[in-house]
Protein backbone atom coordinates (compact mmCIF):
# COMPACT_ATOMS: atom_id res chain seq x y z
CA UNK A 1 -68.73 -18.37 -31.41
CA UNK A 2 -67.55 -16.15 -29.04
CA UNK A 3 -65.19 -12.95 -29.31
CA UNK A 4 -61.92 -14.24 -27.66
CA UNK A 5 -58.22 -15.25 -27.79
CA UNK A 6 -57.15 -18.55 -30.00
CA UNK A 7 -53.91 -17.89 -27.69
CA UNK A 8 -52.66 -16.40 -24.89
CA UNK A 9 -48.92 -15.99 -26.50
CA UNK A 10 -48.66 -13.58 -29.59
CA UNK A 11 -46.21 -13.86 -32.31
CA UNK A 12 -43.68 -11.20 -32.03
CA UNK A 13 -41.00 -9.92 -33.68
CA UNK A 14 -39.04 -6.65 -33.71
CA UNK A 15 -37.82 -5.03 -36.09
CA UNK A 16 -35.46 -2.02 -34.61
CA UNK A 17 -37.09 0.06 -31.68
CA UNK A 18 -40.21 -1.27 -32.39
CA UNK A 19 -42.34 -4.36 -31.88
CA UNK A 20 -44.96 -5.82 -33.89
CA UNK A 21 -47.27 -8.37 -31.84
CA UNK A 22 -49.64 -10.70 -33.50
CA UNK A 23 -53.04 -12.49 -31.40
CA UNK A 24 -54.96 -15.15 -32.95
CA UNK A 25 -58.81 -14.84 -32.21
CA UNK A 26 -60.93 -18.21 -32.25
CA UNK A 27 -62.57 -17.41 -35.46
CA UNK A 28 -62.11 -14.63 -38.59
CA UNK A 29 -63.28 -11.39 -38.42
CA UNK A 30 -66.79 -10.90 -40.26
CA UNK A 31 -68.80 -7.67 -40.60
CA UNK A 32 -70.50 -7.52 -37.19
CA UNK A 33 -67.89 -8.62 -35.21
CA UNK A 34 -65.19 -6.48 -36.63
CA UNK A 35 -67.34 -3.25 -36.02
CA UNK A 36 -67.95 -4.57 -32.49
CA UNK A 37 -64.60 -4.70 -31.80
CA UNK A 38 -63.71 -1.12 -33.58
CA UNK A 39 -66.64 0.31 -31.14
CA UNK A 40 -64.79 -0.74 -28.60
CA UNK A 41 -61.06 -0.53 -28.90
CA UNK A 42 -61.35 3.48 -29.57
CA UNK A 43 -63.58 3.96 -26.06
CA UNK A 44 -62.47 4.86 -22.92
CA UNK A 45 -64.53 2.73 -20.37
CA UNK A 46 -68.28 1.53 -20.12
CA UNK A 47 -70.10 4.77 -19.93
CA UNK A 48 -67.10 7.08 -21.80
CA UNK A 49 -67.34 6.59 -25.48
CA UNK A 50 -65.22 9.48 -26.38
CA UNK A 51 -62.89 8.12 -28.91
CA UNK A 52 -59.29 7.01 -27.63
CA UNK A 53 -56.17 6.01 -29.93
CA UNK A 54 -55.47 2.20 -29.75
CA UNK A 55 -52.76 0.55 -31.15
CA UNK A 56 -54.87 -2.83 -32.04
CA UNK A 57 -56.19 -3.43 -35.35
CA UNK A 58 -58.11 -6.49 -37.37
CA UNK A 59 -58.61 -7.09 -40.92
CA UNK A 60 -62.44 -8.59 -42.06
CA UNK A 61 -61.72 -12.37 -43.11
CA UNK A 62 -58.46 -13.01 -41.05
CA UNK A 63 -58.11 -14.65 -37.60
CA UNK A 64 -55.42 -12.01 -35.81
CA UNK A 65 -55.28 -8.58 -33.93
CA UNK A 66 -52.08 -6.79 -34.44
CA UNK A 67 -50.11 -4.10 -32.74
CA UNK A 68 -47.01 -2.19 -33.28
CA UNK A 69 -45.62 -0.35 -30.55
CA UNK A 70 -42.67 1.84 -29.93
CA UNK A 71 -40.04 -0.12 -27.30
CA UNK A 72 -37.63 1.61 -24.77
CA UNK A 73 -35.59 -1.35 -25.14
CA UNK A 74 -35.40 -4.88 -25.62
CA UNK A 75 -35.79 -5.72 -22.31
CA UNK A 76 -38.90 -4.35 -22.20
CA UNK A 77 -40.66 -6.50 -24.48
CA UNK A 78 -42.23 -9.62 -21.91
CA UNK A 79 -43.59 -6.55 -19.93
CA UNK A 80 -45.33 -4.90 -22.63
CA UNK A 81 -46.76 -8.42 -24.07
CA UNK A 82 -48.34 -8.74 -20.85
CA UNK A 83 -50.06 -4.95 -20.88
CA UNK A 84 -51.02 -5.28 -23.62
CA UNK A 85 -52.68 -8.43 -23.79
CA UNK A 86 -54.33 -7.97 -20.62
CA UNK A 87 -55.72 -4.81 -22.66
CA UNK A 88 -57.00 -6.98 -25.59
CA UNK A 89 -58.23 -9.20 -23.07
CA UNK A 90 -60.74 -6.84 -22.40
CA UNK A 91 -61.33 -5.05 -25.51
CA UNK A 92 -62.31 -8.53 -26.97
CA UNK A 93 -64.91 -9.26 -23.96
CA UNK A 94 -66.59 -6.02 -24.64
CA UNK A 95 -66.68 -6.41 -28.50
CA UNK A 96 -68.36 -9.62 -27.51
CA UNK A 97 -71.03 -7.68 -25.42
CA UNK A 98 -71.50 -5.24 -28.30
CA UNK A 99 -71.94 -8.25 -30.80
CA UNK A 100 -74.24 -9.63 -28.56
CA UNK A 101 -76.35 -6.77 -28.17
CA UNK A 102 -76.38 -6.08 -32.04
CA UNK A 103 -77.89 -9.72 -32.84
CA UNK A 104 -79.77 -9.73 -29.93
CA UNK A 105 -81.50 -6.45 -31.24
CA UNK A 106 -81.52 -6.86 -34.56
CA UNK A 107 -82.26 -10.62 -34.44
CA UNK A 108 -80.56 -11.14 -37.00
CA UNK A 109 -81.28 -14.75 -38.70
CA UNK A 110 -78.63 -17.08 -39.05
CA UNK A 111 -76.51 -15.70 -36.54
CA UNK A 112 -77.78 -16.75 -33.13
CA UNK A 113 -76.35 -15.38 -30.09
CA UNK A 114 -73.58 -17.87 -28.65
């Protein structure tokens, strides 16, 4: 199965000036797919993989990405759900390229490419 949002809509709740947002991913986070996605939420772009800070993480065996931001203000919150879900958006679709290209090289048996 693929790399990818269970829903568009995270939980969220704050707690004083900050905000803690919560993503559900289709399935739970194993071995290969969690380092996938830890390759990729640190680098800069396609051919920059100098390490970035990122304020996503997953846990192996559970179905979410969290983040915990700072907030300006309540007001802000709807416009920083969208950022940064349009971020994760593509964070997740290159972790799927990068689990991809570690089964597909490894060929790893049973895990087939999806």
């Amino acid at each position: 199965m693929s790399i990818a949002l269970a829903d568009e809509k995270p939980d969220i709740q704050q707690k004083g000036s900050r905000a803690n947002f919560s993503w559900r991913v289709l399935e739970p986070w194993n071995e290969r797919r969690l380092a996938a996605f830890l390759m990729v939420k640190h680098r800069r772009n396609e051919t920059d993989w100098t390490r970035r800070p990122s304020p996503f993480f997953a846990t192996l065996g559970r179905s979410h990405v969290e983040c915990s931001v700072p907030l300006a203000g309540a007001e802000s919150i709807a416009e920083i759900e969208k950022l940064l879900t349009i971020e994760l958006r593509g964070i997740l679709a290159g972790a799927e390229r990068v689990h991809q290209e570690i089964l597909n090289s490894r060929n790893i048996p049973g895990e087939t490419p999806s």
